[in-house]
Protein backbone atom coordinates (compact mmCIF):
# COMPACT_ATOMS: atom_id res chain seq x y z
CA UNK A 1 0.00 0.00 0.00
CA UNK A 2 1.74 3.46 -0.80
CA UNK A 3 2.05 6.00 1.65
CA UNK A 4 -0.96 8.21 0.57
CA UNK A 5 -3.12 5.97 -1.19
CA UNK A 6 -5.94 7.18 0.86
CA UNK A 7 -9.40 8.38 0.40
CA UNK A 8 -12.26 8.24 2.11
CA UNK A 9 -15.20 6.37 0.24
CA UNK A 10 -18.90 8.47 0.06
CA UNK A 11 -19.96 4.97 1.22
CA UNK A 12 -18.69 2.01 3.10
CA UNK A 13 -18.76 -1.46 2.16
CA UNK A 14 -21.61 -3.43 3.42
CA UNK A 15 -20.35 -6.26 5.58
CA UNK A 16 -18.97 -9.53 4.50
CA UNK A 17 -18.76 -7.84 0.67
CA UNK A 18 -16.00 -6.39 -1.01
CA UNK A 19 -15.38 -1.95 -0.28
CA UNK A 20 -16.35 -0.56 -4.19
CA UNK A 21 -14.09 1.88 -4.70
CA UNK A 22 -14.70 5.55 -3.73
CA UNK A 23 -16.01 7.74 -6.38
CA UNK A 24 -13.42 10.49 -7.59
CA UNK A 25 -14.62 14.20 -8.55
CA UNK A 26 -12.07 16.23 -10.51
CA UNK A 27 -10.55 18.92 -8.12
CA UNK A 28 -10.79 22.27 -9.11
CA UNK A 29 -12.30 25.67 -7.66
CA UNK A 30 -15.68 24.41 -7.54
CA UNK A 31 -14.52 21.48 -5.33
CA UNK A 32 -12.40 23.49 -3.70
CA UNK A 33 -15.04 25.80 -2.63
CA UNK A 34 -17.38 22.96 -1.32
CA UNK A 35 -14.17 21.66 0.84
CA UNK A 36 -14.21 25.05 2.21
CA UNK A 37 -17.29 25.49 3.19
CA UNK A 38 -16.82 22.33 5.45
CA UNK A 39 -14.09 23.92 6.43
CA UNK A 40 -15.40 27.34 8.02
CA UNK A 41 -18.54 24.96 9.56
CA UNK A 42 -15.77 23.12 11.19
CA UNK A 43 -14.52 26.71 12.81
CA UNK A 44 -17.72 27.48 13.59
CA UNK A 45 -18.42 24.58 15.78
CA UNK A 46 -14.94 25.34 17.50
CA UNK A 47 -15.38 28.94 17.96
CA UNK A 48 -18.81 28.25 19.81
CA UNK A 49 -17.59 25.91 21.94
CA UNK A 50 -14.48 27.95 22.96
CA UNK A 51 -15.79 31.31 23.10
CA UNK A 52 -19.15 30.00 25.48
CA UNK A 53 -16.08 29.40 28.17
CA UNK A 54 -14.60 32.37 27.51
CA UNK A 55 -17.62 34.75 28.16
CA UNK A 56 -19.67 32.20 30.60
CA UNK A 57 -19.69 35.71 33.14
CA UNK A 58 -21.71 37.54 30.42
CA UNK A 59 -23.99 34.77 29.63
CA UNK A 60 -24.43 33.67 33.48
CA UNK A 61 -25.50 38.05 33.63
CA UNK A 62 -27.77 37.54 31.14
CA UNK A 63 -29.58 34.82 32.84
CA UNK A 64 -29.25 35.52 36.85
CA UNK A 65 -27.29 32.45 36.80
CA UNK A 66 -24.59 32.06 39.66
CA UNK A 67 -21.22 30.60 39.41
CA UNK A 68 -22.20 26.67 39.89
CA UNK A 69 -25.36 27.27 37.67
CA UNK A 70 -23.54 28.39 35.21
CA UNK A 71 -20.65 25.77 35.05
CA UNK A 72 -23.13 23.60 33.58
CA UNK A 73 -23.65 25.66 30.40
CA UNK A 74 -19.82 24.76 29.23
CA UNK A 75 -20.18 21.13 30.58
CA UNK A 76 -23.13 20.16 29.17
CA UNK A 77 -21.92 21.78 25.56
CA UNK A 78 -18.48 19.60 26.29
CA UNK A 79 -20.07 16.46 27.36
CA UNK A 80 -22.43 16.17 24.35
CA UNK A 81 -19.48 17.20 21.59
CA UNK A 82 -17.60 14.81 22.93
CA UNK A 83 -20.62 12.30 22.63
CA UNK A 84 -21.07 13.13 18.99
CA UNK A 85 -17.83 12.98 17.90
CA UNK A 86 -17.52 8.71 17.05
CA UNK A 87 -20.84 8.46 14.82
CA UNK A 88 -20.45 11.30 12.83
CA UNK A 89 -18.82 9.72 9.97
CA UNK A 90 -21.09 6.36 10.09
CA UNK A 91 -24.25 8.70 9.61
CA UNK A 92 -22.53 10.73 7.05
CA UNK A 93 -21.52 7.85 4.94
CA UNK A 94 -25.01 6.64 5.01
CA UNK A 95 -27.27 10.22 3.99
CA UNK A 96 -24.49 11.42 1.27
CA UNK A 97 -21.82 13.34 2.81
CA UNK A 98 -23.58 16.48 1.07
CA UNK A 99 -26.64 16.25 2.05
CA UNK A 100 -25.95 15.34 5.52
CA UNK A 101 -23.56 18.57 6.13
CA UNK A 102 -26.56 20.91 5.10
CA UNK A 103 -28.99 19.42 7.17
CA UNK A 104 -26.16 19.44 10.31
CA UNK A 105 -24.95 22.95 9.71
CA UNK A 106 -28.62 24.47 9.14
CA UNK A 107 -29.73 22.82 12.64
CA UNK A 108 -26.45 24.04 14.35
CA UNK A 109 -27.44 27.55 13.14
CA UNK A 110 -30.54 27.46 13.91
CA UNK A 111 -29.61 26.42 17.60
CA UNK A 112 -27.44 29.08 17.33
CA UNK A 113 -29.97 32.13 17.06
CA UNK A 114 -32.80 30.47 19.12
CA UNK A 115 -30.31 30.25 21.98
CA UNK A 116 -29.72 33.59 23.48
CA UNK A 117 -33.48 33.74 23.60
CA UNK A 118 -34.13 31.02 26.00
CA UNK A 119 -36.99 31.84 28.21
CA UNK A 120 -35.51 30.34 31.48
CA UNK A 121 -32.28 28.40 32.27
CA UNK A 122 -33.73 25.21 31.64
CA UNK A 123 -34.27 25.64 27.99
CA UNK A 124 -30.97 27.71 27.94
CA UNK A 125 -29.35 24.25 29.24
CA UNK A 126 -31.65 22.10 26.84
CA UNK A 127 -30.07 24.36 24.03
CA UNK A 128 -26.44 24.37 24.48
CA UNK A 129 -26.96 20.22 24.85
CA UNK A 130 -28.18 20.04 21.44
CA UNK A 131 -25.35 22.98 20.17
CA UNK A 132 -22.91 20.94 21.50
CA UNK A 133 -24.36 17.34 19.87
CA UNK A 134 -24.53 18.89 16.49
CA UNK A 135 -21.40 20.87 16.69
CA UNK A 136 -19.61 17.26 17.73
CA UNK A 137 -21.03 15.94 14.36
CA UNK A 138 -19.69 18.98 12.20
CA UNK A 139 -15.91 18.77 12.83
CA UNK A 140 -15.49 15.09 12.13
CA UNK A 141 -16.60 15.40 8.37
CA UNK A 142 -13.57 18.22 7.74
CA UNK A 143 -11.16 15.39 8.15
CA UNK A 144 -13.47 13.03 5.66
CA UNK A 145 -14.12 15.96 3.11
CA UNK A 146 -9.74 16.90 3.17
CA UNK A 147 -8.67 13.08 3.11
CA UNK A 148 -11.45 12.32 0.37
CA UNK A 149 -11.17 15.01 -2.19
CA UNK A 150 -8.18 16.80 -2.37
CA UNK A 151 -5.61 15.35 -4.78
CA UNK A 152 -2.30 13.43 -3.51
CA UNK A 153 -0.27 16.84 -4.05
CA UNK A 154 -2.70 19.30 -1.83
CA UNK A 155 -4.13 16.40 0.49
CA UNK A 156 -1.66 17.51 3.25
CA UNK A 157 -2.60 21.33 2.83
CA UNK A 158 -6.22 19.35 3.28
CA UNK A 159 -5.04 17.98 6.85
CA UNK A 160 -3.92 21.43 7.46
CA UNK A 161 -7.32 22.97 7.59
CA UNK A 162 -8.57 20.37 9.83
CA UNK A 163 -5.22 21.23 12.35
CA UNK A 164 -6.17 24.75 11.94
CA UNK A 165 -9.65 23.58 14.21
CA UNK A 166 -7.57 22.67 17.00
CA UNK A 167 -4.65 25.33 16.56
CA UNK A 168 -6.65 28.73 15.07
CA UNK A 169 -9.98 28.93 16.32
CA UNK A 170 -9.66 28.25 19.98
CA UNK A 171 -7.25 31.05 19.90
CA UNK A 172 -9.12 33.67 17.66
CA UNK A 173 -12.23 33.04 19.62
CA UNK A 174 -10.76 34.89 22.39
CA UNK A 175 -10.41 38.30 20.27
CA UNK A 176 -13.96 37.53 18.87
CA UNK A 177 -15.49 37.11 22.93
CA UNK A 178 -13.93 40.36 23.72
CA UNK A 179 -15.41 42.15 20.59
CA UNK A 180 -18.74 41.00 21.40
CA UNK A 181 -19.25 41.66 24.90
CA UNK A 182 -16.93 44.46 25.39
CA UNK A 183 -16.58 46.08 22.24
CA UNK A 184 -20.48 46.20 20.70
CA UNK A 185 -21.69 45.41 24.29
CA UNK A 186 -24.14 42.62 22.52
CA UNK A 187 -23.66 39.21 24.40
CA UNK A 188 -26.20 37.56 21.83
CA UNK A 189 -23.53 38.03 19.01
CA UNK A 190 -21.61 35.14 20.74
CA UNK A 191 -24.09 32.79 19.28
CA UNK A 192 -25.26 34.99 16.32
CA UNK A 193 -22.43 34.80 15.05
CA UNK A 194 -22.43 31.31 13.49
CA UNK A 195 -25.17 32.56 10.86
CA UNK A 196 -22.77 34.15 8.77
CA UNK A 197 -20.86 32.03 8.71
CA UNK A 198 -23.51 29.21 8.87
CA UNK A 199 -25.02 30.49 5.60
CA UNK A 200 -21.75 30.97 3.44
CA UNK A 201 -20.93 27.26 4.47
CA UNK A 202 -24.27 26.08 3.35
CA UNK A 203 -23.82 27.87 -0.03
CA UNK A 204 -20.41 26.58 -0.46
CA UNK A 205 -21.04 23.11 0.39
CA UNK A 206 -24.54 23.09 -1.83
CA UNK A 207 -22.67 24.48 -4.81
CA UNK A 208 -18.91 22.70 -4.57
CA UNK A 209 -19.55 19.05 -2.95
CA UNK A 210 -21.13 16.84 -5.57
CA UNK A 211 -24.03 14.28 -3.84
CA UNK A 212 -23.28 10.71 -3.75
CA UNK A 213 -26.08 8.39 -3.54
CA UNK A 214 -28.65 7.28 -0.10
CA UNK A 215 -27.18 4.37 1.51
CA UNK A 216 -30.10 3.53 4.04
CA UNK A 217 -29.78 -0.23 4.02
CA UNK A 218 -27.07 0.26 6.10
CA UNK A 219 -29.23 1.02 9.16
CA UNK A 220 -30.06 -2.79 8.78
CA UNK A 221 -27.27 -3.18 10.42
CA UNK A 222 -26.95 -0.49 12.76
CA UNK A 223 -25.13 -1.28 15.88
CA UNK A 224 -27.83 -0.01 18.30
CA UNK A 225 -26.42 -1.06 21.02
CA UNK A 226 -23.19 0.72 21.24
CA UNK A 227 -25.10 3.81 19.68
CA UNK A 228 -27.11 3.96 23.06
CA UNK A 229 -24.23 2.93 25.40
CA UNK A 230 -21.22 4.48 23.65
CA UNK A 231 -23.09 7.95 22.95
CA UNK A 232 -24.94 7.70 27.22
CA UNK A 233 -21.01 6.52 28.29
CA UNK A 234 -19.32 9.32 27.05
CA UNK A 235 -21.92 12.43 28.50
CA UNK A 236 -21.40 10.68 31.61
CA UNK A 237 -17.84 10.66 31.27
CA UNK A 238 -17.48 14.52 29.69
CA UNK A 239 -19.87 15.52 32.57
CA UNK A 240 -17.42 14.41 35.10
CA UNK A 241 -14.47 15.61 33.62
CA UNK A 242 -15.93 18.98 33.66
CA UNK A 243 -17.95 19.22 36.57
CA UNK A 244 -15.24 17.18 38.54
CA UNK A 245 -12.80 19.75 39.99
CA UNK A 246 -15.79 21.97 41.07
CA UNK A 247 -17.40 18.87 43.12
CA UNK A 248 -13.94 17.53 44.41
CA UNK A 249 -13.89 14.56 42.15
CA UNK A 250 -14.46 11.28 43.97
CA UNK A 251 -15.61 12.97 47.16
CA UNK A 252 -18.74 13.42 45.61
CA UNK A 253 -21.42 10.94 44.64
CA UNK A 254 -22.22 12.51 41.79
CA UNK A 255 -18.96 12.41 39.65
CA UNK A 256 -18.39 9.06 41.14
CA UNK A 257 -21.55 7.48 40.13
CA UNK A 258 -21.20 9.21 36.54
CA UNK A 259 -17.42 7.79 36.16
CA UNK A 260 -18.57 4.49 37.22
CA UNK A 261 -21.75 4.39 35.30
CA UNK A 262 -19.69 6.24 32.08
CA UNK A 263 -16.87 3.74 32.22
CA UNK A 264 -19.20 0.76 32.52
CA UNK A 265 -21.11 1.79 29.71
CA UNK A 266 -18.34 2.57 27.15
CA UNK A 267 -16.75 -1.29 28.31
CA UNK A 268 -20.19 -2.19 26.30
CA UNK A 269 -19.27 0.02 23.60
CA UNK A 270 -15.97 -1.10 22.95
CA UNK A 271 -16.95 -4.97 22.82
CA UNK A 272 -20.15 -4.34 20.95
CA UNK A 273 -17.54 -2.02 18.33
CA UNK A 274 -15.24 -5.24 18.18
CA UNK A 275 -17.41 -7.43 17.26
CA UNK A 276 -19.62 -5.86 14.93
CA UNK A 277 -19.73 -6.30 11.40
CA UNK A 278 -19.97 -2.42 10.36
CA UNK A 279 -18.28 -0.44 13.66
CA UNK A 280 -18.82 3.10 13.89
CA UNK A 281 -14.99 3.07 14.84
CA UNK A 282 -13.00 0.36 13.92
CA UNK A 283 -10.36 -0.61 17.17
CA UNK A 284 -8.81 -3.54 14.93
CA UNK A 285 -6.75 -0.48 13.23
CA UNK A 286 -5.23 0.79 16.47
CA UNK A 287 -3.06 -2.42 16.11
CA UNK A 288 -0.75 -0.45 13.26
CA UNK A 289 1.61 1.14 14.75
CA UNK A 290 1.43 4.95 13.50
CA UNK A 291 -2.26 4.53 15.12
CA UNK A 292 -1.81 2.61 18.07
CA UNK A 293 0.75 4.43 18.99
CA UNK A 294 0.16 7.73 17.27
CA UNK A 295 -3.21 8.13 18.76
CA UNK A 296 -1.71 7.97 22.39
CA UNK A 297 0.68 10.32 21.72
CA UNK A 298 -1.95 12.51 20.34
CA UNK A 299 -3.60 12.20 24.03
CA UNK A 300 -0.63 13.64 25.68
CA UNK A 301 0.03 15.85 22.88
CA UNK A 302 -3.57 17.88 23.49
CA UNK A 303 -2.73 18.20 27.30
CA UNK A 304 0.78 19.80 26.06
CA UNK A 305 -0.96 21.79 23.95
CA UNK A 306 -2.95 23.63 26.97
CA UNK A 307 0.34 25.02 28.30
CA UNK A 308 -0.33 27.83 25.21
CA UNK A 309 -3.94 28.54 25.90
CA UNK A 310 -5.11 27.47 29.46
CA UNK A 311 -2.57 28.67 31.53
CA UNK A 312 -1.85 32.58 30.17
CA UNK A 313 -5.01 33.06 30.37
CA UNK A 314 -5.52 31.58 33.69
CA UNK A 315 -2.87 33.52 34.99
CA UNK A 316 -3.73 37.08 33.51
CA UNK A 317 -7.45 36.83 34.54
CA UNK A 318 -6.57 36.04 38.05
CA UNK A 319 -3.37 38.62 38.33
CA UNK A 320 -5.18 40.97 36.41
CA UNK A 321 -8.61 40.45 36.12
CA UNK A 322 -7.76 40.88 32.56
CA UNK A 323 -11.62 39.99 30.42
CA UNK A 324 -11.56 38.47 27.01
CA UNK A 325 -9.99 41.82 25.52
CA UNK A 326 -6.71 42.06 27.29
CA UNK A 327 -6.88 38.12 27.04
CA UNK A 328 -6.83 38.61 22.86
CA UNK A 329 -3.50 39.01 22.53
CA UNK A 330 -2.14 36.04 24.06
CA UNK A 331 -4.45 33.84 21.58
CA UNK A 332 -3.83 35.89 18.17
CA UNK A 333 0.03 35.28 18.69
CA UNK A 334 -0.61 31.79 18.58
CA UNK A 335 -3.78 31.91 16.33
CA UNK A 336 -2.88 34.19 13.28
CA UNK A 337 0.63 32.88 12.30
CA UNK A 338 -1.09 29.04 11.48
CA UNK A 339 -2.80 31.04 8.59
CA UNK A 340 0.89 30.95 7.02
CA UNK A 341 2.41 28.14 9.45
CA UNK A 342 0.31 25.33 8.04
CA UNK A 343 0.71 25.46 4.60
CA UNK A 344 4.10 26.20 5.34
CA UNK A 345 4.63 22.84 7.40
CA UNK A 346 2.60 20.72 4.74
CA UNK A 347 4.75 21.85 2.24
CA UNK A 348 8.26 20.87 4.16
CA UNK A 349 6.33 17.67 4.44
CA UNK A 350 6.15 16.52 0.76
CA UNK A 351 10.48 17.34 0.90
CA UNK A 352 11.82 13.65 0.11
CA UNK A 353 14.62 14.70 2.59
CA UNK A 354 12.15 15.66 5.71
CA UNK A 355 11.30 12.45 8.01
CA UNK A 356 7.82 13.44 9.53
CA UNK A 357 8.81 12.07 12.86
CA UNK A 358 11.99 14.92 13.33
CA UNK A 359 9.38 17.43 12.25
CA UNK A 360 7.22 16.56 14.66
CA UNK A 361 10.19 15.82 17.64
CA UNK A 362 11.00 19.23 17.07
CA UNK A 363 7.73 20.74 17.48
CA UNK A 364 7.61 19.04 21.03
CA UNK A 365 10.93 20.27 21.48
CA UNK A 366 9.62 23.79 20.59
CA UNK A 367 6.95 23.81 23.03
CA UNK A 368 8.73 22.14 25.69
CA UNK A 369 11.49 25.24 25.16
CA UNK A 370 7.91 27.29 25.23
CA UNK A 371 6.82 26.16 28.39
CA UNK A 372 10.37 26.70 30.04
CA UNK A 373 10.46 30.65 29.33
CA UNK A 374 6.81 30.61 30.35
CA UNK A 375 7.84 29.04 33.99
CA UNK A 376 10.06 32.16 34.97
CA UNK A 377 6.68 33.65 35.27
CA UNK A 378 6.57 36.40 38.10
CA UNK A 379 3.78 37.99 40.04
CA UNK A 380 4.82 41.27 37.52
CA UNK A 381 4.59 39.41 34.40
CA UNK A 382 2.03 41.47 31.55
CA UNK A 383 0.62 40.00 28.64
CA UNK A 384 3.91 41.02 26.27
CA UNK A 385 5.85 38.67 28.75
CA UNK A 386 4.35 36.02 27.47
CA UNK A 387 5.50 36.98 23.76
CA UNK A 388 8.23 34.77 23.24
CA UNK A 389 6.74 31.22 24.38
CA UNK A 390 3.64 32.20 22.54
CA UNK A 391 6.10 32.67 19.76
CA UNK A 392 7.48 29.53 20.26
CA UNK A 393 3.84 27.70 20.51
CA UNK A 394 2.72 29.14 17.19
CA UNK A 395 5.85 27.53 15.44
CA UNK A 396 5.53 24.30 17.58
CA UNK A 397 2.24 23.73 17.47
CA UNK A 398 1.43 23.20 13.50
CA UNK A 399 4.18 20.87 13.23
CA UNK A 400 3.41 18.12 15.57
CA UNK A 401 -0.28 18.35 14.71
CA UNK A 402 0.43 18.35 11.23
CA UNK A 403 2.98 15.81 11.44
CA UNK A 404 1.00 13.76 13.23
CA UNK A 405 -1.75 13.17 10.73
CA UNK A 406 0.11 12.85 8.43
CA UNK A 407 2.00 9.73 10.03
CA UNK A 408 -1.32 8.49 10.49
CA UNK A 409 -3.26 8.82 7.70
CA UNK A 410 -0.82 6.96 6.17
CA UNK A 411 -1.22 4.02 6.97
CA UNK A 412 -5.09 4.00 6.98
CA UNK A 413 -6.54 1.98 3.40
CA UNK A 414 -9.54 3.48 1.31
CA UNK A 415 -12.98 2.26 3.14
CA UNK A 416 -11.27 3.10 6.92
CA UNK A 417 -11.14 6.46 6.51
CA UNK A 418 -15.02 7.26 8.18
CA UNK A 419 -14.00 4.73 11.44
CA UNK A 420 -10.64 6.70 12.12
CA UNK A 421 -12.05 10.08 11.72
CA UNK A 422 -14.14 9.11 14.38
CA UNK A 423 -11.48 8.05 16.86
CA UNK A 424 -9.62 10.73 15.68
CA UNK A 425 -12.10 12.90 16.87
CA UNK A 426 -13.78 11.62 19.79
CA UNK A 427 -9.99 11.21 21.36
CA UNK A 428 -9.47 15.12 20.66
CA UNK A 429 -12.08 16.04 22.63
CA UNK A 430 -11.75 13.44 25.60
CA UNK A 431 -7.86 14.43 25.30
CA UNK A 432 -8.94 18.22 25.73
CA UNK A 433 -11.23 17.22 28.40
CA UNK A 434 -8.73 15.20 30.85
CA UNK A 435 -6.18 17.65 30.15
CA UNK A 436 -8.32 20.63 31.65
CA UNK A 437 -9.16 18.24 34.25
CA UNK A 438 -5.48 17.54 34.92
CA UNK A 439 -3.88 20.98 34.74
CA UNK A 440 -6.79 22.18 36.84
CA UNK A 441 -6.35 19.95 39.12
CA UNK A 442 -2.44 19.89 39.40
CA UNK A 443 -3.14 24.07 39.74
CA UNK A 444 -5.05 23.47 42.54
CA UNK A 445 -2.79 21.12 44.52
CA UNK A 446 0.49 23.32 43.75
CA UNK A 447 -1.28 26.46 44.78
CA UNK A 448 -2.38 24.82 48.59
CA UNK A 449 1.28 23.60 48.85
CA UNK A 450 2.89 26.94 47.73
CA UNK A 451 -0.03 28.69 50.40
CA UNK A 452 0.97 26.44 53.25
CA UNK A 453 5.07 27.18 52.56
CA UNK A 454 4.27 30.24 52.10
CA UNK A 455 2.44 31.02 55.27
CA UNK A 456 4.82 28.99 57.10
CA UNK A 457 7.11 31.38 56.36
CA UNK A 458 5.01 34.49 56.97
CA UNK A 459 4.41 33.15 60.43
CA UNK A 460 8.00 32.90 61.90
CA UNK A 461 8.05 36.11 60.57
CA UNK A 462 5.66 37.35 62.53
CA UNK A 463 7.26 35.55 65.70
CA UNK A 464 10.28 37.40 64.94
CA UNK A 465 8.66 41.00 64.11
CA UNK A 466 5.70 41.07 66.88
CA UNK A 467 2.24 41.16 65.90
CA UNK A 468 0.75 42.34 62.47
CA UNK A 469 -1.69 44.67 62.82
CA UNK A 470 -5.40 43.67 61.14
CA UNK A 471 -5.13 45.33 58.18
CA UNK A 472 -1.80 43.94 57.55
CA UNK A 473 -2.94 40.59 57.99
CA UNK A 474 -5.49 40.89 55.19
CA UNK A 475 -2.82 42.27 52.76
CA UNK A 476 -0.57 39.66 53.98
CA UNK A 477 -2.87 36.55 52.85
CA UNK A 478 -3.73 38.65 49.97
CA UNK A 479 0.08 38.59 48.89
CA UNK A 480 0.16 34.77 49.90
CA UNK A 481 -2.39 33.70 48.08
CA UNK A 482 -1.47 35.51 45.04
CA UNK A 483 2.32 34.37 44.85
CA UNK A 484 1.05 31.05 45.74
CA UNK A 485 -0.99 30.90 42.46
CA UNK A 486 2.10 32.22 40.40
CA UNK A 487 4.32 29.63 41.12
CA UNK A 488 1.44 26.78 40.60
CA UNK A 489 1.53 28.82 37.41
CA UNK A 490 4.78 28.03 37.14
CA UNK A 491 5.05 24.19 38.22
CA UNK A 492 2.33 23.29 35.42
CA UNK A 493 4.11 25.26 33.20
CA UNK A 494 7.24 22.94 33.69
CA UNK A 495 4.86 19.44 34.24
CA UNK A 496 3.59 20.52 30.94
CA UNK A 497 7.24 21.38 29.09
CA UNK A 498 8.39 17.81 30.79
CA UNK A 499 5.47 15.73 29.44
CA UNK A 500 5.93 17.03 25.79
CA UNK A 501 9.87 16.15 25.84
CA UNK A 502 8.79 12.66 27.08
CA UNK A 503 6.56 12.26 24.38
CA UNK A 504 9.84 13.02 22.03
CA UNK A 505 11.10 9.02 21.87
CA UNK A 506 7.78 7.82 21.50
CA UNK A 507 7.26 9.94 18.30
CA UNK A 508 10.48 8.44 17.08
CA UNK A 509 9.15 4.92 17.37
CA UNK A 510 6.79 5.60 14.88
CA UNK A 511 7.06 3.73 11.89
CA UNK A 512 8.97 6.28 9.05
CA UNK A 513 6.31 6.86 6.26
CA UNK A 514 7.67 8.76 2.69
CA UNK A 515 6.75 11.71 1.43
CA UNK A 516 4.38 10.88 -1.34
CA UNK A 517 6.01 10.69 -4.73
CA UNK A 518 4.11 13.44 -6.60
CA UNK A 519 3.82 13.96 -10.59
CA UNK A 520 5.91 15.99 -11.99
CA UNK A 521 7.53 16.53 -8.95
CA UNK A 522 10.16 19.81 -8.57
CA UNK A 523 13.52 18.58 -7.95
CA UNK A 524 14.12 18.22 -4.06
């Protein structure tokens, strides 16, 4: 099988009969045009999901919701994406990846502007649920839509515009928060904003993506069961990742009935996905090496990625109080540059003298170096302070992601193509998931050890000095408290910079895969 001999089918192969072979469309701008379309849906699902987070204080407002309340209005969104994520390719295949799209991208949209006027918080909740199911099923199809129709010569630019979902628009959503809610002062525009972009990707995709027949005999042989138990496993399991730190994590009954519950029910998924004859995801593949093995990394490479994201922004909204507008900075130095990073890194790719695995080694190592200048962090530190590892993440971070598909796609044949998407994707969120879960959690241990070394200290000051009056007792634990959370800052900073240099040998294991050998190719 050569390296890139891949494409993903418009249908798959009923079982126990031989895959036909997927139909090919010329590629040209009205093609190209379709793919994009997919491509800004794709955004738009990430930019909702992000920027809810981002300005959860103006929606909780806007609602009389307080703090716990509104944690659920993130959670929920998380829990069903994450649910989505592995069927979205099975029910693609089987309505015609066209038709399909529309009907996904119209609902999403729809959702979108019927959201911020929600009578009560109930319906509010009811509403970001369903955002967050059909947003799950939108990003999955970018993958099928690059892998299937671009040519062998642009198919890794193609893989670039799915990285760009996980490298661009979490970090442009923060400029977008902070023009909504403190530039035009219009909170609704956070979810308005998908109709624009709702309705070019619905003209795009209707014009460029040809249709490809019904394939409805396939729900003949539907695998209901781990539909039920793999989609009600994986809410449980994305509601107690996100709810967890907030109800100290096994203390409570809650998140441990919903882990136990979750995990039990996804054991059922996982045998019934074995076994069956037409899998939503296929777990036979994960025996191949660049999958197996490349999907784990990709695990631990989404909780290194957090170190560019989560924690500046962690730390200048609780040093500074800075909202989503002073935040904007920190994510457009990462954000813009993949624009030009991207293509850029595809195209060192298809070099016959670039091994995708160095490529991807030194992105880690780039991030790592990242998340060292990050850790001198200091109780001082500005948002320009942070200029050069954000620097260092926008270089770092297009070349492992990219890299990393393309190790994997690789070694994926013709009629696989909708069951790997789906891993692909349901593992980016659940990696997203446990890495917030981790870093928030590692955060919050670091900070109460710093707090009680800390106050150690203050008090054989004290002892020494005589007794602080009141008032300088409050601006004592104020100080405490504060430096404590700068150097848990800077501990997760270094976990984080450890953990992606760790990851370095096991991206060298990977089996080496060859540039494609192009027609016509330029001399190298």
């Amino acid at each position: 099988m050569t390296a890139h001999a891949l494409s993903i089918s418009a249908s798959a192969p009923a079982a126990g009969k031989p895959a036909a072979a997927p139909a090919i469309h010329p590629f040209g701008p009205r093609l190209l045009t379709g793919v994009l379309g997919v491509f800004v849906a794709a955004m738009m699902s990430g930019l909702n999901s992000r920027i809810g987070g981002l300005a959860l204080a103006d929606i909780r407002t806007a609602f009389g919701m307080g703090v716990d309340d509104g944690s659920w209005i993130n959670s929920l969104y998380a829990a069903f994406e994450l649910a989505a994520m592995p069927f979205s390719a099975w029910f693609a295949v089987t309505y015609s990846f066209r038709r399909y799209h529309l009907a996904v991208v119209a609902t999403f949209a729809l959702l979108g502007i019927l959201t911020p006027l929600a009578p009560n918080v109930e319906i509010l909740l009811a509403l970001r649920c369903l955002q967050g199911l059909f947003g799950g099923l939108l990003i999955p199809v970018l993958m099928a839509a690059a892998l299937r129709f671009f040519p062998l010569p642009l198919r890794l630019y193609g893989l670039a515009l799915y990285a760009m979902t996980a490298t661009f628009a979490p970090n442009v959503a923060t400029w977008l928060s902070g023009a909504w809610t403190d530039g035009l002062h219009i909170w609704q525009l956070l979810f308005w904003q998908t109709v624009p972009l709702a309705l070019f990707s619905l003209g795009a995709v209707a014009w460029g993506i040809p249709q490809d027949p019904l394939r409805l005999e396939r729900f003949r042989q539907i695998d209901w069961l781990g539909l039920v138990t793999g989609f009600l496993g994986l809410v449980m399991v994305g509601i107690g990742l996100t709810q967890g730190e907030r109800l100290d994590w096994f203390n409570s009954p809650l998140i441990a009935w919903l882990f136990g519950a979750g995990g039990g029910l996804l054991a059922v998924f996982l045998l019934c996905e074995w076994f069956h004859p037409m899998p939503f995801i296929k777990l036979q593949l994960l025996h191949r090496r660049n999958l197996g093995l490349g999907f784990a990394v990709f695990v631990g490479l989404l909780v290194v990625l957090l170190s560019g994201s989560l924690l500046p922004a962690n730390y200048l909204g609780h040093a500074w109080h800075f909202r989503t507008p002073q935040l904007a900075v920190i994510g457009l130095e990462v954000g813009l540059p993949q624009l030009m990073l991207g293509p850029a890194v595809s195209w060192l790719l298809y070099k016959k003298w670039v091994d995708a695995r160095y490529v991807f080694a030194a992105g880690l190592v780039l991030i790592a170096l990242a998340c060292l200048a990050a850790s001198r962090v200091t109780p001082n530190w500005m948002a320009e302070q942070f200029v050069l590892a954000q620097a260092l993440q926008a270089f770092g971070q297009p070349m492992t992601v990219i890299a990393l598909l393309f190790l994997a796609t690789s070694v994926v044949q013709p009629m696989e193509g909708p069951q790997v998407s789906g891993i692909v994707n349901a593992l980016r969120v659940l990696g997203t998931l446990v890495g917030s879960a981790l870093v928030g959690r590692l955060l919050a241990v670091r900070e109460a050890t710093h707090a009680n070394v800390l106050l150690d200290g203050a008090a054989n000051a004290r002892r020494l000095a005589g007794t602080l009056a009141p008032d300088q007792l409050g601006s004592l634990a104020g100080r405490v408290s504060h430096q404590a959370f700068v150097l848990a800052i800077a501990d997760s900073y270094l976990v984080l910079g450890v953990l992606a240099l760790l990851l370095v040998p096991f991206v060298l294991a990977l089996h080496y895969i060859a540039p494609p050998a192009l027609p016509a190719q330029e001399p190298q």
